[in-house]
Protein backbone atom coordinates (compact mmCIF):
# COMPACT_ATOMS: atom_id res chain seq x y z
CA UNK A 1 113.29 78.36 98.51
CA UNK A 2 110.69 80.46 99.40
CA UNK A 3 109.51 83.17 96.51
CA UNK A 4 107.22 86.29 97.30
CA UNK A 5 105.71 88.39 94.63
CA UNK A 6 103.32 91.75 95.75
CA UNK A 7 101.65 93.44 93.87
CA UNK A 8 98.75 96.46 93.91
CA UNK A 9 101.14 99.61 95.00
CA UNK A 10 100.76 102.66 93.43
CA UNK A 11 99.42 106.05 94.07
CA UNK A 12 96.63 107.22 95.75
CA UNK A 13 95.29 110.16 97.29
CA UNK A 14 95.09 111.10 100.97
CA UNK A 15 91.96 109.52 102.07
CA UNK A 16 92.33 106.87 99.73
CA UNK A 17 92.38 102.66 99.88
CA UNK A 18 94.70 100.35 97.92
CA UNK A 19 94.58 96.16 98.40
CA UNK A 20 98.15 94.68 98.55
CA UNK A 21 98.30 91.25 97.38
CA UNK A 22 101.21 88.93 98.22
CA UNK A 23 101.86 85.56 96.12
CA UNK A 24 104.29 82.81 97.89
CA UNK A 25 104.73 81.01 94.67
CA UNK A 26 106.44 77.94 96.54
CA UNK A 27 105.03 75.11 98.32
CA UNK A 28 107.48 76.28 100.89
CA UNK A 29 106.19 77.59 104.45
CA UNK A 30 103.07 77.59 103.19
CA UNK A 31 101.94 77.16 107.13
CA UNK A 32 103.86 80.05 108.39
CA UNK A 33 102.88 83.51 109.85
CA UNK A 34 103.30 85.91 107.15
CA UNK A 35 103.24 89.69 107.19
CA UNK A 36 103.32 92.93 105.76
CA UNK A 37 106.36 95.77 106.53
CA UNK A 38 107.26 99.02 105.30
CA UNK A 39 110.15 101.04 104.23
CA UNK A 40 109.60 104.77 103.81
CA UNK A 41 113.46 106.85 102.56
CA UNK A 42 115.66 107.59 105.26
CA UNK A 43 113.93 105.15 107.74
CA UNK A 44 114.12 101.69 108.92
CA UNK A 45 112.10 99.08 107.63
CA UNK A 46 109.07 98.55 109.97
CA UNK A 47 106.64 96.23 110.92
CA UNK A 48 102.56 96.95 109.52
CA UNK A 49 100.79 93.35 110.11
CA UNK A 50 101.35 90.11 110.63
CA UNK A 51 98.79 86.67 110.34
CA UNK A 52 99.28 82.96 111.29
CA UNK A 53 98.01 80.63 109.74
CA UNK A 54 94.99 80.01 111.51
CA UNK A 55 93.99 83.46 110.73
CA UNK A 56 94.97 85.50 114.19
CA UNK A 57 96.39 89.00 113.45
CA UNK A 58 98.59 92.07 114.72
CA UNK A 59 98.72 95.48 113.83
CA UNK A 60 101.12 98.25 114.47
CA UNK A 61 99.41 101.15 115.97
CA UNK A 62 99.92 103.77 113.34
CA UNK A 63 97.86 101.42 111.16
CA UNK A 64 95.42 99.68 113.68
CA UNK A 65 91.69 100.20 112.30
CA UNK A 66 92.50 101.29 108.59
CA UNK A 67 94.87 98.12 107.73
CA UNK A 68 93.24 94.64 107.76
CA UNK A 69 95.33 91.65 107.53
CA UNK A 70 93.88 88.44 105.09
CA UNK A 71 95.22 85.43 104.00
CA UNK A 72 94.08 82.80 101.82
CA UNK A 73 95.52 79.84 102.71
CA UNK A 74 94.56 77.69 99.45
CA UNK A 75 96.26 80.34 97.41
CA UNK A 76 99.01 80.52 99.40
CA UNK A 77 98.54 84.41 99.25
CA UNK A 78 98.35 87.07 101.72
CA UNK A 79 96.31 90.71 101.42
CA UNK A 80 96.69 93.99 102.59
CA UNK A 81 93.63 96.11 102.45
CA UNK A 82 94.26 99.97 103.17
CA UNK A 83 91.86 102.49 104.16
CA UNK A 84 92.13 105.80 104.94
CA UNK A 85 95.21 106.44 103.66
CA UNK A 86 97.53 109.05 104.92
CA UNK A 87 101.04 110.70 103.43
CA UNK A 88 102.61 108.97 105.92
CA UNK A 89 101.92 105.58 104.98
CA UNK A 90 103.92 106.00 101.57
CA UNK A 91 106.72 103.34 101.33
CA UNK A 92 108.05 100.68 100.05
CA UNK A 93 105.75 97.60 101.48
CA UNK A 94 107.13 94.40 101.38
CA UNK A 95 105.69 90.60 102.22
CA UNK A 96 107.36 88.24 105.03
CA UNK A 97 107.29 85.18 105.66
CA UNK A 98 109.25 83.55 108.86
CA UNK A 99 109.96 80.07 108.74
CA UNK A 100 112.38 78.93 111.82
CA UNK A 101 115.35 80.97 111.63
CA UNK A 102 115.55 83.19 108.58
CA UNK A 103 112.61 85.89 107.02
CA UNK A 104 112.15 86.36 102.96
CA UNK A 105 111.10 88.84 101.69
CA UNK A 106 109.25 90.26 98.52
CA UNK A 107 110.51 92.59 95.88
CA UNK A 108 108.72 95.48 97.82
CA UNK A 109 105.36 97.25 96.06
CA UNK A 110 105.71 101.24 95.80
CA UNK A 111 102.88 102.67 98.26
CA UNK A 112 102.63 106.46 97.39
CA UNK A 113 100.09 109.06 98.92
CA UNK A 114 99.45 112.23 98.56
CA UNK A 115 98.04 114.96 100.22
């Protein structure tokens, strides 16, 4: 089956960057749209970014001009690149991949900011 692995969380100040890098280990899906998504405490998981494979990208609005989307296609790896960061983006940010039916998931990389 599919297997994510991110890494590049940790802590940061407000203001801050951090690049999120996302390994599908598997020759599974490897054509897929993948994605970034968030968990902060209390809340619901929520979607940050998405990319096809041929490279076209979406952006939730909270994150729309600090957050770029990459994916390199011959590593089978997506990135997260994070500017500007803000308290609010701390969470839990996990890696997606949707093929057909069903969504994996990563073990989640700890994004913490402070102010």
């Amino acid at each position: 089956q599919v297997q994510l692995v991110e890494s590049g969380g940790g802590l940061v100040q407000a203001g801050g960057s951090l690049r999120l890098s996302c390994a599908n280990t598997r020759n599974i899906g490897s054509i897929n749209t993948m994605g970034w998504y968030r968990q902060a405490p209390g809340k619901q998981r929520e979607l940050v970014a998405t990319i096809t494979y041929g490279g076209t990208t979406n952006y939730a609005d909270s994150v729309k001009g600090r957050f770029t989307i990459s994916r390199d296609n011959d590593k089978n790896s997506i990135y997260l690149q994070m500017e500007s960061l803000k308290p609010e983006d701390t969470a839990v940010y996990y890696c997606n991949l949707r093929r057909f039916a069903t969504d994996y998931w990563g073990q989640g990389t700890q994004v913490t900011v402070s102010s």
